[in-house]
PDB file of N, CA and C in Angstrom:
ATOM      1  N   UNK A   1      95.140  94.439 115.648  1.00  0.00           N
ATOM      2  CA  UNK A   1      96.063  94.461 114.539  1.00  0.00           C
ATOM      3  C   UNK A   1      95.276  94.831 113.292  1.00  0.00           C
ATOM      4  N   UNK A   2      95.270  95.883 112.664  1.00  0.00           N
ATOM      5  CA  UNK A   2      94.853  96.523 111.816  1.00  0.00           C
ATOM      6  C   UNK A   2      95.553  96.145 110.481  1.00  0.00           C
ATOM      7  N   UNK A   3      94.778  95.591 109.356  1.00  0.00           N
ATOM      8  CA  UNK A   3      95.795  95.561 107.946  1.00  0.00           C
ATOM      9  C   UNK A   3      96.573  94.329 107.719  1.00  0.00           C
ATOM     10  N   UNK A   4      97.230  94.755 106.562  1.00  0.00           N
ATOM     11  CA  UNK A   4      98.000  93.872 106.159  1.00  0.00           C
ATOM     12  C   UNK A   4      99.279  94.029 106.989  1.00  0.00           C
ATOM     13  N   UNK A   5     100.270  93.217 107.626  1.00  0.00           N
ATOM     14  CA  UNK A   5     101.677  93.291 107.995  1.00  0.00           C
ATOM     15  C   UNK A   5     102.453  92.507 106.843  1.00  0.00           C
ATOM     16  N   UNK A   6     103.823  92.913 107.040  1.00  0.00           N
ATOM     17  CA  UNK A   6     104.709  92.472 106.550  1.00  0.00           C
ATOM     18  C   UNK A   6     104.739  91.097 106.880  1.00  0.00           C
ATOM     19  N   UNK A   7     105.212  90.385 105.364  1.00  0.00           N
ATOM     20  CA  UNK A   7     105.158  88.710 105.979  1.00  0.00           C
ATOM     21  C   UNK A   7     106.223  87.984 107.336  1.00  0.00           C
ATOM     22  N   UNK A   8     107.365  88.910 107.573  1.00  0.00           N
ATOM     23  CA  UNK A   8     108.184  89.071 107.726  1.00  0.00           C
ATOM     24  C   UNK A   8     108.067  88.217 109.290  1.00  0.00           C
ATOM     25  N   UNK A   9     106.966  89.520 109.487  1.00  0.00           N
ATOM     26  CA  UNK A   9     106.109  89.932 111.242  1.00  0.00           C
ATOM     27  C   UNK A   9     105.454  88.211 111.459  1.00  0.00           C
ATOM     28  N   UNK A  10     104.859  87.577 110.516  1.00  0.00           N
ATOM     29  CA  UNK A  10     103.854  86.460 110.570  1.00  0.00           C
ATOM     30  C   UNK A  10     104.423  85.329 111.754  1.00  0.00           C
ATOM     31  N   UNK A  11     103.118  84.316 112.410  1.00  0.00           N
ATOM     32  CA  UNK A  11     103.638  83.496 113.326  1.00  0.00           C
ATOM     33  C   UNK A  11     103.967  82.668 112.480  1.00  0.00           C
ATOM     34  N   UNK A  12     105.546  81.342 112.840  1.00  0.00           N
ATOM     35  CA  UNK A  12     105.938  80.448 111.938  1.00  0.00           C
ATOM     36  C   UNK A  12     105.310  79.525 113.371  1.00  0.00           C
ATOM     37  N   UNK A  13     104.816  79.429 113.840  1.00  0.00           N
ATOM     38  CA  UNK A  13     104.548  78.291 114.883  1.00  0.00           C
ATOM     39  C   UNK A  13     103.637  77.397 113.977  1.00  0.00           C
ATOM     40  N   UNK A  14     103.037  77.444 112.701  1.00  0.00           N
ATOM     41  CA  UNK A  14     102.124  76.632 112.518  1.00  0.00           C
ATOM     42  C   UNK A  14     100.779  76.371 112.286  1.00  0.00           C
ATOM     43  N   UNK A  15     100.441  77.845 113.058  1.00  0.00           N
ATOM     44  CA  UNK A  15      98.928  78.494 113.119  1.00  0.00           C
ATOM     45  C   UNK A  15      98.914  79.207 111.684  1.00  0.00           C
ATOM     46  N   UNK A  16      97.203  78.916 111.259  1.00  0.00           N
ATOM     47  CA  UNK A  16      96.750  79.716 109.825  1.00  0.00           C
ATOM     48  C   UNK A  16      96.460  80.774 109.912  1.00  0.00           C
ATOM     49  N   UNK A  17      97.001  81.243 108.891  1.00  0.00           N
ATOM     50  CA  UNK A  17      96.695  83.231 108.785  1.00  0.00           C
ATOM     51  C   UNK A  17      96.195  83.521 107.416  1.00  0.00           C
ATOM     52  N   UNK A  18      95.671  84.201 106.778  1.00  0.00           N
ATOM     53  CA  UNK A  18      95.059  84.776 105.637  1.00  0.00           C
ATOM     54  C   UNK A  18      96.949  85.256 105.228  1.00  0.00           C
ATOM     55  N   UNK A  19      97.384  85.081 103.884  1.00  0.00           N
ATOM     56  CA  UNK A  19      98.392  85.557 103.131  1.00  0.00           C
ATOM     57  C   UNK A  19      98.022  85.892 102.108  1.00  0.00           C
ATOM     58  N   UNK A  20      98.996  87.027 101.671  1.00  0.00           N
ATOM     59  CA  UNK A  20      98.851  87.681 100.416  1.00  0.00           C
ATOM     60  C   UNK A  20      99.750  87.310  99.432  1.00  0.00           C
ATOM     61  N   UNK A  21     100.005  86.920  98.309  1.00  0.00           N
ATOM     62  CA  UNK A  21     100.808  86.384  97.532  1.00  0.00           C
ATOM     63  C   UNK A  21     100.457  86.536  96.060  1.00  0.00           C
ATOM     64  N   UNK A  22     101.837  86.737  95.168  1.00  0.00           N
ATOM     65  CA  UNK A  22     101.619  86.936  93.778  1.00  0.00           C
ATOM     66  C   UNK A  22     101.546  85.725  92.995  1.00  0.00           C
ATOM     67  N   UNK A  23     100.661  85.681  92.087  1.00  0.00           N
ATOM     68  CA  UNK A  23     101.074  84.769  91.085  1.00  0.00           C
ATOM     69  C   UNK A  23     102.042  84.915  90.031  1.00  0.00           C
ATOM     70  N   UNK A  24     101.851  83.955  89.337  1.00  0.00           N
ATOM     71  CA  UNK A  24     102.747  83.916  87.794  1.00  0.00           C
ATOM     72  C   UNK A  24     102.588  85.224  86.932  1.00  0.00           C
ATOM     73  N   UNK A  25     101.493  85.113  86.987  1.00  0.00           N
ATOM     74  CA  UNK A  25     100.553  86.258  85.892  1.00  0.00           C
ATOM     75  C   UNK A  25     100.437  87.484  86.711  1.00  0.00           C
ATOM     76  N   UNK A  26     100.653  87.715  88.055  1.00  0.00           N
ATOM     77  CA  UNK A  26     100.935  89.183  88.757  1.00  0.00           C
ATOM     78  C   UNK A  26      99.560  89.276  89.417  1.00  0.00           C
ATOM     79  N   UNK A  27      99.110  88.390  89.126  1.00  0.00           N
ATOM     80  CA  UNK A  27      97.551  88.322  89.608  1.00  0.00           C
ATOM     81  C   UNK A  27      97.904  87.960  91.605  1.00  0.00           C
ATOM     82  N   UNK A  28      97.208  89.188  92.199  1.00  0.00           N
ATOM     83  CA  UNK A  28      97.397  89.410  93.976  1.00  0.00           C
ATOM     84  C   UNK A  28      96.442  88.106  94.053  1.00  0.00           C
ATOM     85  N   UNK A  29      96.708  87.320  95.268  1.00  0.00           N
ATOM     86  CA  UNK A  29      96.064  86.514  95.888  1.00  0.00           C
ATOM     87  C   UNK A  29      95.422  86.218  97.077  1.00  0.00           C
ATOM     88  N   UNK A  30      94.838  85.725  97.806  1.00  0.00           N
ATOM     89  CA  UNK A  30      94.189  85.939  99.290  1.00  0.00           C
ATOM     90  C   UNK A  30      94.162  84.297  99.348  1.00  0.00           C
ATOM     91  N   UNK A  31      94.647  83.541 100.698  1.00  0.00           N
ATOM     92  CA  UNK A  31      94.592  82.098 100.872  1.00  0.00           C
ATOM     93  C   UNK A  31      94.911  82.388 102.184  1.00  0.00           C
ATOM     94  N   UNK A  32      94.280  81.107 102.576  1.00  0.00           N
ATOM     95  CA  UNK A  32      94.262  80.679 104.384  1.00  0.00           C
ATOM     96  C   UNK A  32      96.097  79.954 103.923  1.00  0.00           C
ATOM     97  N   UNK A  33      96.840  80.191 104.479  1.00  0.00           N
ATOM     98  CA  UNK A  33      98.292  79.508 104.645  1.00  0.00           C
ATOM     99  C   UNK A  33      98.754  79.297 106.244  1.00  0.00           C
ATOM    100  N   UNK A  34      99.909  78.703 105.891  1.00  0.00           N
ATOM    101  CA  UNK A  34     100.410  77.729 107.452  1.00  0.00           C
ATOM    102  C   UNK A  34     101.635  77.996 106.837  1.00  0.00           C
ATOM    103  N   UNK A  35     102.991  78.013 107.914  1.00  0.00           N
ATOM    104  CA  UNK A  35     104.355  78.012 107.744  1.00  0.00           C
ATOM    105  C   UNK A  35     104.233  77.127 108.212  1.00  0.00           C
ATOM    106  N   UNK A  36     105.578  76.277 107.368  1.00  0.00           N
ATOM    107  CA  UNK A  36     105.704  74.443 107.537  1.00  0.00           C
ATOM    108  C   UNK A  36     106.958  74.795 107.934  1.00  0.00           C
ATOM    109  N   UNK A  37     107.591  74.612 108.951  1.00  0.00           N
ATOM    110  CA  UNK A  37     108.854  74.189 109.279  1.00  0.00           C
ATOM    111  C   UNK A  37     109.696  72.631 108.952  1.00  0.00           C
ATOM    112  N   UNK A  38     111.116  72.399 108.408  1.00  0.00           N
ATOM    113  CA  UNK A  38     111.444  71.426 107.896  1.00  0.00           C
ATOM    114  C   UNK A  38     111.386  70.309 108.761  1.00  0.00           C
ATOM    115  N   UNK A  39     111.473  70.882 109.882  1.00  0.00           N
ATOM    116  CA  UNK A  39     110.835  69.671 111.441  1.00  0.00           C
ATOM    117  C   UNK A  39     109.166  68.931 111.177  1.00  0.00           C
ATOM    118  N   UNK A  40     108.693  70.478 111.138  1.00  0.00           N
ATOM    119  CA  UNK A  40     107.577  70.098 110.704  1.00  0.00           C
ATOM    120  C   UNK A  40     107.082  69.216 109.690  1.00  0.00           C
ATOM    121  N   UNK A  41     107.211  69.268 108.450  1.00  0.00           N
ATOM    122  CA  UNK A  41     106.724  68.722 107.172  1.00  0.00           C
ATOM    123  C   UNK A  41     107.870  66.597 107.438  1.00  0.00           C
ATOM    124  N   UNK A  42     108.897  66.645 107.934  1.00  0.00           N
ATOM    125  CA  UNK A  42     109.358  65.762 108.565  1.00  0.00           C
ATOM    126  C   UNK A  42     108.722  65.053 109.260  1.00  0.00           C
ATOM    127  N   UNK A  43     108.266  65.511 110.195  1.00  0.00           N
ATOM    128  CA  UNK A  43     107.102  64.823 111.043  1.00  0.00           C
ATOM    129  C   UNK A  43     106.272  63.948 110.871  1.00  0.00           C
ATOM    130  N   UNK A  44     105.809  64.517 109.322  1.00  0.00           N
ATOM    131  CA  UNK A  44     104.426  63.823 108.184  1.00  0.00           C
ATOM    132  C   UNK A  44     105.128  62.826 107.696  1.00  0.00           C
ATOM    133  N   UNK A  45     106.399  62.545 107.803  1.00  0.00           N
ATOM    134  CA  UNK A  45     106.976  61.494 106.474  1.00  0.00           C
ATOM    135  C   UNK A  45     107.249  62.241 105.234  1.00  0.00           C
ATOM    136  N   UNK A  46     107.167  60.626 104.171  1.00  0.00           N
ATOM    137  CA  UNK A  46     108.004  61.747 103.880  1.00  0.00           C
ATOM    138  C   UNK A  46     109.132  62.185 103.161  1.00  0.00           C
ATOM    139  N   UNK A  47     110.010  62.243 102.185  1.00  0.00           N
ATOM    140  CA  UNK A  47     111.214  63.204 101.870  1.00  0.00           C
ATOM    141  C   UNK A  47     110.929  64.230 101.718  1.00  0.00           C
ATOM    142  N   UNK A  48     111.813  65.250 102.733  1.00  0.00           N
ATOM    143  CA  UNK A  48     111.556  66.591 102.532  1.00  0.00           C
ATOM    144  C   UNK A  48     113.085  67.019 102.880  1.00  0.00           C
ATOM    145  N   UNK A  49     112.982  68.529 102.252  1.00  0.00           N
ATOM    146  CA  UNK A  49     114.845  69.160 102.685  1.00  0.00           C
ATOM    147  C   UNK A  49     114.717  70.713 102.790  1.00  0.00           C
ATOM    148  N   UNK A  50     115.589  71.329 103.254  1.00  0.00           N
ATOM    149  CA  UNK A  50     115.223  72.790 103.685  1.00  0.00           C
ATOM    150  C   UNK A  50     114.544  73.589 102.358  1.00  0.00           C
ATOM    151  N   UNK A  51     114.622  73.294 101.323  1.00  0.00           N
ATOM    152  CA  UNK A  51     113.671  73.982  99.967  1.00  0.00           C
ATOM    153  C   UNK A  51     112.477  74.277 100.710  1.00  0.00           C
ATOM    154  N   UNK A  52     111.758  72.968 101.132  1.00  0.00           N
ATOM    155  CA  UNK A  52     110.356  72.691 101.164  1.00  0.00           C
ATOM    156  C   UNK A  52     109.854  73.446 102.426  1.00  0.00           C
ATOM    157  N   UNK A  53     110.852  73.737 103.221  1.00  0.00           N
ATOM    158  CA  UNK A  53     110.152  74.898 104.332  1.00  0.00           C
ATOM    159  C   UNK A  53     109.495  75.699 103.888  1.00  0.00           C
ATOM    160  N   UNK A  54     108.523  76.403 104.474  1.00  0.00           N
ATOM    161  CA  UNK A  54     107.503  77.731 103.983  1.00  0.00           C
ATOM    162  C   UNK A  54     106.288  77.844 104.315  1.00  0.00           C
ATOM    163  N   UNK A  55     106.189  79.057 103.172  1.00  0.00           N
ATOM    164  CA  UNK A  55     104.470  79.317 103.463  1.00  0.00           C
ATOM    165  C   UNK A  55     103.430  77.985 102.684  1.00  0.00           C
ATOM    166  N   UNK A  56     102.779  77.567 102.509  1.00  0.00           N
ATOM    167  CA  UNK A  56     102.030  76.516 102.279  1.00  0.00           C
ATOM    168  C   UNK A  56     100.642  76.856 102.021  1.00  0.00           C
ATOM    169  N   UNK A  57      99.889  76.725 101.067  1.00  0.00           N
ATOM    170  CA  UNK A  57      98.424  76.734 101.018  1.00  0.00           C
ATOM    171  C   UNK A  57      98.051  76.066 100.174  1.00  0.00           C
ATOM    172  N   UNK A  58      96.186  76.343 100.197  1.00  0.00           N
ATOM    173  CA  UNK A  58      95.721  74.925  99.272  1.00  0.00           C
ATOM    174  C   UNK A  58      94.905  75.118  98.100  1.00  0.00           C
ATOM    175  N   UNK A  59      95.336  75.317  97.257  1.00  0.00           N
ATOM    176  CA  UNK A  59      94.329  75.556  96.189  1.00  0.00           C
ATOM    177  C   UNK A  59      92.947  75.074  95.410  1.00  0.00           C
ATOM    178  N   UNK A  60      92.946  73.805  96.288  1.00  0.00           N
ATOM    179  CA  UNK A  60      91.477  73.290  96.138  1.00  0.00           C
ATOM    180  C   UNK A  60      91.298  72.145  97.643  1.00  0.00           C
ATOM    181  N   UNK A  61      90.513  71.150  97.170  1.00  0.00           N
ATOM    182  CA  UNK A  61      90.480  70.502  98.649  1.00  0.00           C
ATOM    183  C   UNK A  61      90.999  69.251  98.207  1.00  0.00           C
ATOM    184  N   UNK A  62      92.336  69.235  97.811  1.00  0.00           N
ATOM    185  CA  UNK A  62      93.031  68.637  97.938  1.00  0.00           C
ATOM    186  C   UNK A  62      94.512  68.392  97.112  1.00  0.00           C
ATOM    187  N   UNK A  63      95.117  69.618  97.262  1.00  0.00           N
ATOM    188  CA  UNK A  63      96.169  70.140  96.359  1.00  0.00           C
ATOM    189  C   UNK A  63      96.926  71.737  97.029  1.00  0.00           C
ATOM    190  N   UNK A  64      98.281  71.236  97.689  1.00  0.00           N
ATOM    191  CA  UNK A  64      98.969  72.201  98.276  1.00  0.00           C
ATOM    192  C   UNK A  64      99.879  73.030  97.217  1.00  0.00           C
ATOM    193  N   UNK A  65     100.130  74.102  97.451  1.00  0.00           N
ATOM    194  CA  UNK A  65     100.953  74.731  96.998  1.00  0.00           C
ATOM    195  C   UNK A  65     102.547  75.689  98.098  1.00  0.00           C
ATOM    196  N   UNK A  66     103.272  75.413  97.794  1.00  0.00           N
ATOM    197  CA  UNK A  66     103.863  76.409  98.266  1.00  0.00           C
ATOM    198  C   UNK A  66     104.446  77.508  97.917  1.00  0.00           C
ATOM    199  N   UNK A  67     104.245  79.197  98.446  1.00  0.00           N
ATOM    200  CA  UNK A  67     104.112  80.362  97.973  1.00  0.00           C
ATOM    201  C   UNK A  67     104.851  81.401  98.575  1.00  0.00           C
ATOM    202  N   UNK A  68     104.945  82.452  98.478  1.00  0.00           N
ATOM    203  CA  UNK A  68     105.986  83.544  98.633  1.00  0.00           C
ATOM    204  C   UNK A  68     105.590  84.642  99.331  1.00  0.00           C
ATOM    205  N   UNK A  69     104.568  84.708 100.095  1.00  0.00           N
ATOM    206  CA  UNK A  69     103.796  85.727 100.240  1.00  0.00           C
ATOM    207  C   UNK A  69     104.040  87.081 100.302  1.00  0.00           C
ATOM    208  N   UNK A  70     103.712  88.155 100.764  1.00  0.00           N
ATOM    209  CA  UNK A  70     104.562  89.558 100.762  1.00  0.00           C
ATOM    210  C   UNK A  70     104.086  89.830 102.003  1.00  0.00           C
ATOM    211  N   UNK A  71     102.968  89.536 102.088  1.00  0.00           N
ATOM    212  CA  UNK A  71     102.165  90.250 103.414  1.00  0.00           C
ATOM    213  C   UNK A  71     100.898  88.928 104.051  1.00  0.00           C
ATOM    214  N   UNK A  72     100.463  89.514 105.260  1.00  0.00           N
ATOM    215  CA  UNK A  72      99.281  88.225 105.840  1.00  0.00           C
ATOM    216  C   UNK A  72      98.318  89.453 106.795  1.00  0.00           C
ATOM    217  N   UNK A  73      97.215  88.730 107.140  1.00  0.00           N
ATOM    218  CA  UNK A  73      96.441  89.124 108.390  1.00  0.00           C
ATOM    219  C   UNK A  73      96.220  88.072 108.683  1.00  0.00           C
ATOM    220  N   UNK A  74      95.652  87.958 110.387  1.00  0.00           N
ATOM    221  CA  UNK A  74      94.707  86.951 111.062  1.00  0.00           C
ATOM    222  C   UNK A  74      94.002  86.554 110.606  1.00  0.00           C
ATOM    223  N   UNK A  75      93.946  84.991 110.326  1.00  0.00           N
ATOM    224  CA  UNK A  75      93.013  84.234 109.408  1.00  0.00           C
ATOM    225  C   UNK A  75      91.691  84.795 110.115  1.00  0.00           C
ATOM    226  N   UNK A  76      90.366  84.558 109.201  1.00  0.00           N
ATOM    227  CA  UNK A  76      88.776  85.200 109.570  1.00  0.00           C
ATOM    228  C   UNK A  76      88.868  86.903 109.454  1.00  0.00           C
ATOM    229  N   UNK A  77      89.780  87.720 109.194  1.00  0.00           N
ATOM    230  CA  UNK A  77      89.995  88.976 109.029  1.00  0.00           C
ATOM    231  C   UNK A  77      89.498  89.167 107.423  1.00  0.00           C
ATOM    232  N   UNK A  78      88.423  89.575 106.925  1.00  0.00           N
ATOM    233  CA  UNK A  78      88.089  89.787 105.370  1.00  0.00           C
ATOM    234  C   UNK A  78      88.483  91.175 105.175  1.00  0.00           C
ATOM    235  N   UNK A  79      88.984  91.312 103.756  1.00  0.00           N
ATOM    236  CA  UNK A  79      89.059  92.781 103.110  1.00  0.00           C
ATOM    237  C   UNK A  79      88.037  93.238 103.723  1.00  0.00           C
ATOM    238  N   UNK A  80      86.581  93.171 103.515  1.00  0.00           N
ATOM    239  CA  UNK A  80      85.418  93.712 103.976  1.00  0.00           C
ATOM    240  C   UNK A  80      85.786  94.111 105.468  1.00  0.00           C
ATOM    241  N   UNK A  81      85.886  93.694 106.331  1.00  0.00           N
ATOM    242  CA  UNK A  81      86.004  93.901 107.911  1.00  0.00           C
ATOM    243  C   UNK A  81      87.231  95.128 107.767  1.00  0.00           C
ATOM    244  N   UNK A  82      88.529  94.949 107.095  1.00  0.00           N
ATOM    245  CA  UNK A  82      89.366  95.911 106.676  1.00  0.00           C
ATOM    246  C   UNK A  82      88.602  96.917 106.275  1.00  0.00           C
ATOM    247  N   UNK A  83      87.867  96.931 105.146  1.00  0.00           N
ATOM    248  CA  UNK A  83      87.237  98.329 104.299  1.00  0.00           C
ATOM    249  C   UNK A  83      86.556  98.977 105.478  1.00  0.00           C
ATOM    250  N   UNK A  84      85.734  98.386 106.207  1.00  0.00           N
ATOM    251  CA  UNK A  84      84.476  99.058 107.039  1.00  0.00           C
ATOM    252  C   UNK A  84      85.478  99.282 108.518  1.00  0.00           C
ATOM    253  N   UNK A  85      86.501  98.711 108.952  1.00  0.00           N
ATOM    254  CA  UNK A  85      87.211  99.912 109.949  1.00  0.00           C
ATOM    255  C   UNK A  85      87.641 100.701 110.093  1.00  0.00           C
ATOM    256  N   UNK A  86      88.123 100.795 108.142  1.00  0.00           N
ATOM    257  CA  UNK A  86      88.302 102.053 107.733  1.00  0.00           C
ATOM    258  C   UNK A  86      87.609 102.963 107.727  1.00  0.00           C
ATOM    259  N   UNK A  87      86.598 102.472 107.454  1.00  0.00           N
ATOM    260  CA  UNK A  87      84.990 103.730 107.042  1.00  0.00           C
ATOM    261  C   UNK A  87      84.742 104.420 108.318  1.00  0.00           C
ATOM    262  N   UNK A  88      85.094 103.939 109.514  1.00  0.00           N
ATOM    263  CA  UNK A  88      84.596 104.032 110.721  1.00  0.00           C
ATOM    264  C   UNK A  88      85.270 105.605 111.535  1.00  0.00           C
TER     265      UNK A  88
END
C-alpha cells in the first residue's frame, strides 16, 4: 500500500494507523490515531454518546484528542520511507 489513502478506506477495528489531519490554524498534521467505536469507548466506562465515536489521538503522553482526518497510512510508514519509494 503505497501513500496516503482516503480516510474513508481506513481500518475502524481499532488498530493504529498514522492519520493526516488539519488543524485550527490549517496547519497539516501527522499522529499515530485509533477509531473508537461508541461500543468501544463504552467499554472503558464512562459517559459517552455517538458524538464521541472517531478518530482519536494523543497529543502528548497523556491528553487525547479527537480529530477529522482526511487521509492515513500504516502506522511505522514515515514520509521518508514514502519520499525514497518514490525516488526508486
Amino acid at each position: 500500500m503505497a501513500g496516503k489513502q482516503p480516510i474513508s478506506t481506513a481500518p475502524k477495528d481499532g488498530s493504529k494507523v498514522t492519520v493526516f489531519w488539519t488543524d485550527e490554524d490549517g496547519q497539516e498534521n501527522e499522529s499515530i490515531g485509533q477509531y473508537r467505536s461508541l461500543e468501544r469507548l463504552k467499554a472503558t466506562g464512562g459517559q459517552w454518546d455517538e458524538t464521541d465515536a472517531g478518530w482519536w489521538i494523543f497529543t502528548d503522553s497523556s491528553t487525547q484528542k479527537k480529530v477529522s482526518p482526511q487521509s492515513w497510512q500504516p502506522a511505522g510508514k514515515s514520509r521518508d520511507d514514502e519520499d525514497q519509494s518514490e525516488a526508486e
